[in-house]
Protein backbone atom coordinates (compact mmCIF):
# COMPACT_ATOMS: atom_id res chain seq x y z
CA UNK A 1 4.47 -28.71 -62.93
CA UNK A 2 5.28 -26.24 -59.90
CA UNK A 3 6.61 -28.10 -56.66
CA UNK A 4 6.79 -26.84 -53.34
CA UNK A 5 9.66 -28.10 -51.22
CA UNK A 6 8.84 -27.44 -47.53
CA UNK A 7 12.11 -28.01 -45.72
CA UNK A 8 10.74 -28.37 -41.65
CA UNK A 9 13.99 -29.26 -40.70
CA UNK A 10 16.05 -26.93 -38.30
CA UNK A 11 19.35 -27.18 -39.78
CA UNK A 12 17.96 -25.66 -42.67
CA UNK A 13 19.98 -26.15 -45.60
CA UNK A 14 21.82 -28.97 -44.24
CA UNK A 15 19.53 -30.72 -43.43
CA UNK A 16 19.68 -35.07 -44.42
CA UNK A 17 15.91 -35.23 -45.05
CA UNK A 18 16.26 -32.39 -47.69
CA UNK A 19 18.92 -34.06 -49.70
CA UNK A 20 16.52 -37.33 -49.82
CA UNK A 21 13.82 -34.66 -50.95
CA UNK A 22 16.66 -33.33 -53.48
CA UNK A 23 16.60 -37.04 -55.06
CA UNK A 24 13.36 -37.28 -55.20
CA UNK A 25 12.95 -34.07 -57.32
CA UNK A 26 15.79 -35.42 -59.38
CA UNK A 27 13.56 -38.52 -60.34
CA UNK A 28 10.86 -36.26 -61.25
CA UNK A 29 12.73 -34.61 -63.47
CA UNK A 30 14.13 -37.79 -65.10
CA UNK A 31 10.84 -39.07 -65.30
CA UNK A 32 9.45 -35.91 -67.11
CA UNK A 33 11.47 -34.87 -69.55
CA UNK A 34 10.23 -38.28 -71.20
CA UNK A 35 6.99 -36.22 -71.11
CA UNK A 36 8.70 -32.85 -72.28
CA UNK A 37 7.16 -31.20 -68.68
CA UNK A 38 8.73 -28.46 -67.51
CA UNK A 39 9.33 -28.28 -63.55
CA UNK A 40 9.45 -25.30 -61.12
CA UNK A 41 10.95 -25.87 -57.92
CA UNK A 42 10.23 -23.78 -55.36
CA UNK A 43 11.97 -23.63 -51.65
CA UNK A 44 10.70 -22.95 -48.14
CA UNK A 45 13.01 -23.03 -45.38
CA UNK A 46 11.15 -22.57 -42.43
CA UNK A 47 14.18 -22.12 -40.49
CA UNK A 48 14.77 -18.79 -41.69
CA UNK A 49 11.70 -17.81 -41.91
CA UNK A 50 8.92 -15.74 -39.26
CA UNK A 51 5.93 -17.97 -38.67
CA UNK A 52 4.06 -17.25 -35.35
CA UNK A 53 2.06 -19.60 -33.57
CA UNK A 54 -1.16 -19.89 -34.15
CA UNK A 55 -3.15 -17.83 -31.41
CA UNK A 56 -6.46 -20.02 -31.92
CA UNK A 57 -8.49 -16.87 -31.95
CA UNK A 58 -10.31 -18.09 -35.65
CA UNK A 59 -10.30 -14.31 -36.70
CA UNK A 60 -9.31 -15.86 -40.20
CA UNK A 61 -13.12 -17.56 -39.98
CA UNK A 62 -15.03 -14.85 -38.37
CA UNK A 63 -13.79 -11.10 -38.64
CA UNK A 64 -11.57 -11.37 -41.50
CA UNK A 65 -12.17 -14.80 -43.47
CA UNK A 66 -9.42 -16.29 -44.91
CA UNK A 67 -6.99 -14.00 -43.89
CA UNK A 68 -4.59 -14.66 -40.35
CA UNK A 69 -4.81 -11.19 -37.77
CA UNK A 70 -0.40 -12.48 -37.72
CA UNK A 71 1.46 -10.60 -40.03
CA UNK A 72 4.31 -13.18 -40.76
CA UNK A 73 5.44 -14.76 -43.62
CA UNK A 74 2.71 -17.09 -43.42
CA UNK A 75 1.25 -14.88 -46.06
CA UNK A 76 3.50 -15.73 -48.56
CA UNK A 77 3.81 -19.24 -47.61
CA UNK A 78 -0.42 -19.77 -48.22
CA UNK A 79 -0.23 -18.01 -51.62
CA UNK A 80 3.05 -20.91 -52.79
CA UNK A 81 0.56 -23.17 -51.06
CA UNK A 82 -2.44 -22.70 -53.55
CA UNK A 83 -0.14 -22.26 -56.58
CA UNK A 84 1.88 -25.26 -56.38
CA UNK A 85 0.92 -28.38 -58.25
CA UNK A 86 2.57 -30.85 -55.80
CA UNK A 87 3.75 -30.05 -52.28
CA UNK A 88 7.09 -32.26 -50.83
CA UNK A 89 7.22 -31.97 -47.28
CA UNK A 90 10.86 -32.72 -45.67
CA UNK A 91 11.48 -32.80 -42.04
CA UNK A 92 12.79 -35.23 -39.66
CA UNK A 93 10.69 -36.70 -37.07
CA UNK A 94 11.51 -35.61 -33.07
CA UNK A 95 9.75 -37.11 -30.63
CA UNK A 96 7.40 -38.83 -32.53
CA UNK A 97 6.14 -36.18 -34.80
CA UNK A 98 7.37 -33.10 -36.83
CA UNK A 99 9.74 -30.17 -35.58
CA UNK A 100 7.84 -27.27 -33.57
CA UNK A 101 8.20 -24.81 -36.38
CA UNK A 102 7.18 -26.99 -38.71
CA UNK A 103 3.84 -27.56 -36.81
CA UNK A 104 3.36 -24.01 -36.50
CA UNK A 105 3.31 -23.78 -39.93
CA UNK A 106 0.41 -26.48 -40.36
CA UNK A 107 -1.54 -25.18 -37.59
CA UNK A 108 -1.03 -21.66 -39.39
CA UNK A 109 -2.97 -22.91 -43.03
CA UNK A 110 -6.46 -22.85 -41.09
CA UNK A 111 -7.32 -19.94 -42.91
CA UNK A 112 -7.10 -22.36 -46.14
CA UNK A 113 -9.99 -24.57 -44.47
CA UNK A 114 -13.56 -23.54 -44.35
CA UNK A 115 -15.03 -23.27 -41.00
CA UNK A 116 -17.01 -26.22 -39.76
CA UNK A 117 -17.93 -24.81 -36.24
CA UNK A 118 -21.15 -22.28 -35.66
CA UNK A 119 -21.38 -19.50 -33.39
């Protein structure tokens, strides 16, 4: 099984909802080597990494479909995306919802999404 671990927290690595994402990948891998599956684990920290903001332009729908007109790591981060087998999101919440890179990064995956507008 190949897990994503999206770490949305700021302090990156040190982070306390990534070590409560840490245990919870420890469980699966309790839990599976009953069932003699292997697990990948895979790490984003978006902290260090370049995601733009989402310009709201939809050239990933029109001109260019499923492909952002950004050239940011967000390239790399949709390919983990439709690879992994289970995705574990980690952040903390601020203000009532996630951290501003972290959002980025969801408003960035509408190039995974068909397009449900029409010109």
């Amino acid at each position: 099984m190949r897990i994503l671990l999206i770490n949305g927290s700021p302090k990156g690595k040190r982070s306390n909802s990534l070590k409560l994402a840490y245990s919870f990948i420890k469980g699966l891998e309790n839990g599976c080597t009953s069932n003699k599956e292997e697990l990948s684990v895979d790490e984003l920290h978006i902290a260090s990494m370049n995601i733009g903001a989402c310009k709201g332009c939809f050239t990933c729908w029109q001109k260019t479909p499923g492909r952002c007109c950004i050239n940011d790591d967000m390239q790399t981060v949709i390919k983990k995306l439709i690879r992994a087998d289970l995705i574990l999101w980690s952040f903390p919440l601020y203000y009532f919802n996630v951290p501003g890179m972290l959002k980025n990064l969801i408003d960035r995956q509408l190039p995974m999404s068909l397009p449900f507008m029409s010109s």
